[in-house]
C-alpha atoms as a PDB file:
ATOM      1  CA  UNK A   1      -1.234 -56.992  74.500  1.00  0.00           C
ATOM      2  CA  UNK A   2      -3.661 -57.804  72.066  1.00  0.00           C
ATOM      3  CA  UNK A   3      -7.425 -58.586  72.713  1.00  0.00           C
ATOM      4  CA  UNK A   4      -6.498 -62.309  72.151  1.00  0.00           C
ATOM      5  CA  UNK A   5      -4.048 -62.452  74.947  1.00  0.00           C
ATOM      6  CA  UNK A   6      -6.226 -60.274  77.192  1.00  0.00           C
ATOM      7  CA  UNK A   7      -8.985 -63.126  76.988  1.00  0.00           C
ATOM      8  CA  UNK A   8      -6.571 -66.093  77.155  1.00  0.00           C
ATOM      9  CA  UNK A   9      -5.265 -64.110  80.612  1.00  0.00           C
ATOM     10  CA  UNK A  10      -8.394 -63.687  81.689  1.00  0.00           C
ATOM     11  CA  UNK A  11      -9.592 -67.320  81.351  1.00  0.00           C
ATOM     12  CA  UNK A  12      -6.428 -68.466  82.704  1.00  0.00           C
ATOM     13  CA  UNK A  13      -6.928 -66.732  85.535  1.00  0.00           C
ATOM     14  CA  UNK A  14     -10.449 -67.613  86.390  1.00  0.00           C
ATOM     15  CA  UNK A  15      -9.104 -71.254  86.191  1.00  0.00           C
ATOM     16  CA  UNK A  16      -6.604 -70.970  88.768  1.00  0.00           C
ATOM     17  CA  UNK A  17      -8.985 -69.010  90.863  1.00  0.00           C
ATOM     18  CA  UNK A  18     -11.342 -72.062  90.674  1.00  0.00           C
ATOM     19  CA  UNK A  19      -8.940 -74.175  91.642  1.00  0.00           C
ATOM     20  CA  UNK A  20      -7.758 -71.937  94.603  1.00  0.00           C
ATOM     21  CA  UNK A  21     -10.910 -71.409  95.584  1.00  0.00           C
ATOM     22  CA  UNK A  22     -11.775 -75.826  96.188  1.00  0.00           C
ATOM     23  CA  UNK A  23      -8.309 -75.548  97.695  1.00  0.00           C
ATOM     24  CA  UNK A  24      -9.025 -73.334 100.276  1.00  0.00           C
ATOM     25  CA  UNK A  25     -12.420 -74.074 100.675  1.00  0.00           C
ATOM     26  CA  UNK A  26     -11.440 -77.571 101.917  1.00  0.00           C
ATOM     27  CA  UNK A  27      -8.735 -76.592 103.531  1.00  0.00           C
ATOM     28  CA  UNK A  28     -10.686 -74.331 106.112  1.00  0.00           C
ATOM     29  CA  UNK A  29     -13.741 -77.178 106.125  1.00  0.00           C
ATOM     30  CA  UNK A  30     -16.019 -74.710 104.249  1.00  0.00           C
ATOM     31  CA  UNK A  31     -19.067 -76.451 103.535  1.00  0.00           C
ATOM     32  CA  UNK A  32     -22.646 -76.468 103.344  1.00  0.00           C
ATOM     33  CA  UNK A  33     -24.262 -76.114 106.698  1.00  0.00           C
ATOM     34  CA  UNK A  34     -27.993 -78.033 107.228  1.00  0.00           C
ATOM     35  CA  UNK A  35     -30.684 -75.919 108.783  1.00  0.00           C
ATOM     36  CA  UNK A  36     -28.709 -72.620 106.932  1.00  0.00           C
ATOM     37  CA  UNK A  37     -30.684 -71.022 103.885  1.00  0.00           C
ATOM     38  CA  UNK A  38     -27.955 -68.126 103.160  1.00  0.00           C
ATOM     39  CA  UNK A  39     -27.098 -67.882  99.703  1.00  0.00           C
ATOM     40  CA  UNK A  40     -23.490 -68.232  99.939  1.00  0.00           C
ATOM     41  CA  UNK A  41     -24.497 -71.873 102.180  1.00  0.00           C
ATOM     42  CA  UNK A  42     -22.482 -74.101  99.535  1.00  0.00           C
ATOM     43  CA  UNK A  43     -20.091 -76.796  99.364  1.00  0.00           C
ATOM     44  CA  UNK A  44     -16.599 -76.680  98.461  1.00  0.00           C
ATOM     45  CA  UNK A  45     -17.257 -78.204  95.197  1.00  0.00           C
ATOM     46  CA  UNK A  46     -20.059 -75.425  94.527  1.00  0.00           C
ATOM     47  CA  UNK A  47     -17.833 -72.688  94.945  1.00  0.00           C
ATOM     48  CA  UNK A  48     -15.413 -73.797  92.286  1.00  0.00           C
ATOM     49  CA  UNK A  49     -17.781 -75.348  89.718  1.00  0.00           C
ATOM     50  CA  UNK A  50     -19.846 -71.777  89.919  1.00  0.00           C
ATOM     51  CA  UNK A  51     -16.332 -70.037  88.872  1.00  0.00           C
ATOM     52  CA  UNK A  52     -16.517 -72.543  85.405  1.00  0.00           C
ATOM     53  CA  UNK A  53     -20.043 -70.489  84.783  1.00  0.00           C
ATOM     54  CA  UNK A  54     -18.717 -67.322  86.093  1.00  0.00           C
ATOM     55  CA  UNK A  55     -15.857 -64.552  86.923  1.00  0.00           C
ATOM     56  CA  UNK A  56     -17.718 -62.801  89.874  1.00  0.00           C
ATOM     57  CA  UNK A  57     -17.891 -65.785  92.035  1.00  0.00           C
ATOM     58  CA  UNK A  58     -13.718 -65.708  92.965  1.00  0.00           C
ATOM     59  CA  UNK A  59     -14.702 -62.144  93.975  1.00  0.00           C
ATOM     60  CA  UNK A  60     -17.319 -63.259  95.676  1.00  0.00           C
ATOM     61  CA  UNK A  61     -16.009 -65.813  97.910  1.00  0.00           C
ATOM     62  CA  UNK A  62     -13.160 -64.102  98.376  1.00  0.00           C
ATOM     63  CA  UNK A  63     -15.284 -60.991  99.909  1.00  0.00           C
ATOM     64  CA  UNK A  64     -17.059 -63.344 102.122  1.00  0.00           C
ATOM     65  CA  UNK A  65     -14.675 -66.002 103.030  1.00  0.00           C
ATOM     66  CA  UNK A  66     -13.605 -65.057 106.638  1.00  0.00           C
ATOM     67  CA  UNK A  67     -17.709 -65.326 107.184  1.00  0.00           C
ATOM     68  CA  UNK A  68     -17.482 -68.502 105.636  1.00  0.00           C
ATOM     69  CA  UNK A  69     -14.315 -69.432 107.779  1.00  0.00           C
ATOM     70  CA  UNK A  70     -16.407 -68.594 110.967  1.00  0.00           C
ATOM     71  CA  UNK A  71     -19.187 -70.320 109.940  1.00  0.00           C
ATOM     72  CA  UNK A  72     -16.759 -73.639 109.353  1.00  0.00           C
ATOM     73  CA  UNK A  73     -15.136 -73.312 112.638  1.00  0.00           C
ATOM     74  CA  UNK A  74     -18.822 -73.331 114.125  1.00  0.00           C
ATOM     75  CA  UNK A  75     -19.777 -76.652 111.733  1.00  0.00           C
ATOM     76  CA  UNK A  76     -16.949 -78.067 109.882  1.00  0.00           C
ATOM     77  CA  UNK A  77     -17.381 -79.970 106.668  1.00  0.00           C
ATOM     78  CA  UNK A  78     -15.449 -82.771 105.422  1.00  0.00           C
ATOM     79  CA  UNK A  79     -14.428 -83.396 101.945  1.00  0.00           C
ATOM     80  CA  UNK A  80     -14.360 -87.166 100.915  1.00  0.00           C
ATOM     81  CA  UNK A  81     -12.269 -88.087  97.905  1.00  0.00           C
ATOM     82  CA  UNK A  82     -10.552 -84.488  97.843  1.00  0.00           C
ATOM     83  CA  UNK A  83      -7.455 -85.165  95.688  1.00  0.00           C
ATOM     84  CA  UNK A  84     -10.050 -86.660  92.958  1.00  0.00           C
ATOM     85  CA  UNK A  85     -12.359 -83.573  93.706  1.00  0.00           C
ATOM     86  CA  UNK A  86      -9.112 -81.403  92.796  1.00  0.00           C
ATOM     87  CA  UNK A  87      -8.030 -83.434  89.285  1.00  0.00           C
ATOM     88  CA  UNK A  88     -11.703 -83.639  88.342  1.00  0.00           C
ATOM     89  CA  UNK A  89     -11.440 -79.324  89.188  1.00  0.00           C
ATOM     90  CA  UNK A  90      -8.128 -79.244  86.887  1.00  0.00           C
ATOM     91  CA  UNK A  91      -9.312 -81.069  84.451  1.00  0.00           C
ATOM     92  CA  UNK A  92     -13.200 -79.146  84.152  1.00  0.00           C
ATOM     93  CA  UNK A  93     -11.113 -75.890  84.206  1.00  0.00           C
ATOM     94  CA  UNK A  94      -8.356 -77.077  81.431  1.00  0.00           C
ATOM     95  CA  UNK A  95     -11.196 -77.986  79.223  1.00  0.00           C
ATOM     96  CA  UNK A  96     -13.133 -74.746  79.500  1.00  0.00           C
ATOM     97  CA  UNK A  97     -10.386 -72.714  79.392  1.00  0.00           C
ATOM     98  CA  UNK A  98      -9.274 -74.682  76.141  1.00  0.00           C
ATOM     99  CA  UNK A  99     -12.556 -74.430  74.583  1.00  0.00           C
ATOM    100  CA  UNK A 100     -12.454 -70.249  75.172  1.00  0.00           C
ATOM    101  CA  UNK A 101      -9.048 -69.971  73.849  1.00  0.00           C
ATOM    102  CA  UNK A 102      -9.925 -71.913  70.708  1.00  0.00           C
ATOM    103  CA  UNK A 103     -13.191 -69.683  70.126  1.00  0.00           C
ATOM    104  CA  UNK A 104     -10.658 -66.700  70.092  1.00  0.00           C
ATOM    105  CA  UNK A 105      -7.643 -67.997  68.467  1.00  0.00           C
ATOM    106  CA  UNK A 106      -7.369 -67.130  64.892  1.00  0.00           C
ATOM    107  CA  UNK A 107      -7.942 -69.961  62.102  1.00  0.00           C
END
């Protein structure tokens, strides 16, 4: 593989890690919690949209997502609208990861 494919895996990836992450997220009722000032207190939406700025926040939720899960059984969160959430996700993620390819693709 050459370094262009590397980078088009990579972004890939990260993309379908963001959308995982929303997935799952909502799924478990992950959400942010009033009265809690922890750093990793976000929404479901958070979690993904950091993963558009950033490949160390799938590994981070990923380390900390059975606190999170324990935390959501405690308060659950609701997601309203979360099949829109997800296509608006898809569609943030297709972009970005179109705009990185095109930066590396030769002219």
């Amino acid at each position: 593989m050459n370094a262009n494919e590397i980078i088009i895996l990579i972004v890939l990836v990260n993309a379908f890690l963001g959308v995982f992450i929303y997935f799952d997220a909502s799924k478990n009722k992950i959400g942010k919690i009033k009265n809690d000032s922890s750093m990793l207190n976000m929404s479901a939406v958070s979690w993904s949209s950091i993963g558009l700025l950033q490949m160390a926040s799938p590994i981070i939720y990923l380390f900390a997502r059975n606190h999170l899960i324990k935390k959501a059984k405690e308060s659950p969160a609701t997601e309203k609208y979360r099949n829109i959430k997800i296509i608006l996700i898809v569609v943030a993620y297709i972009a970005q990861s179109t705009f990185f390819i095109s930066m590396v693709m030769p002219k």
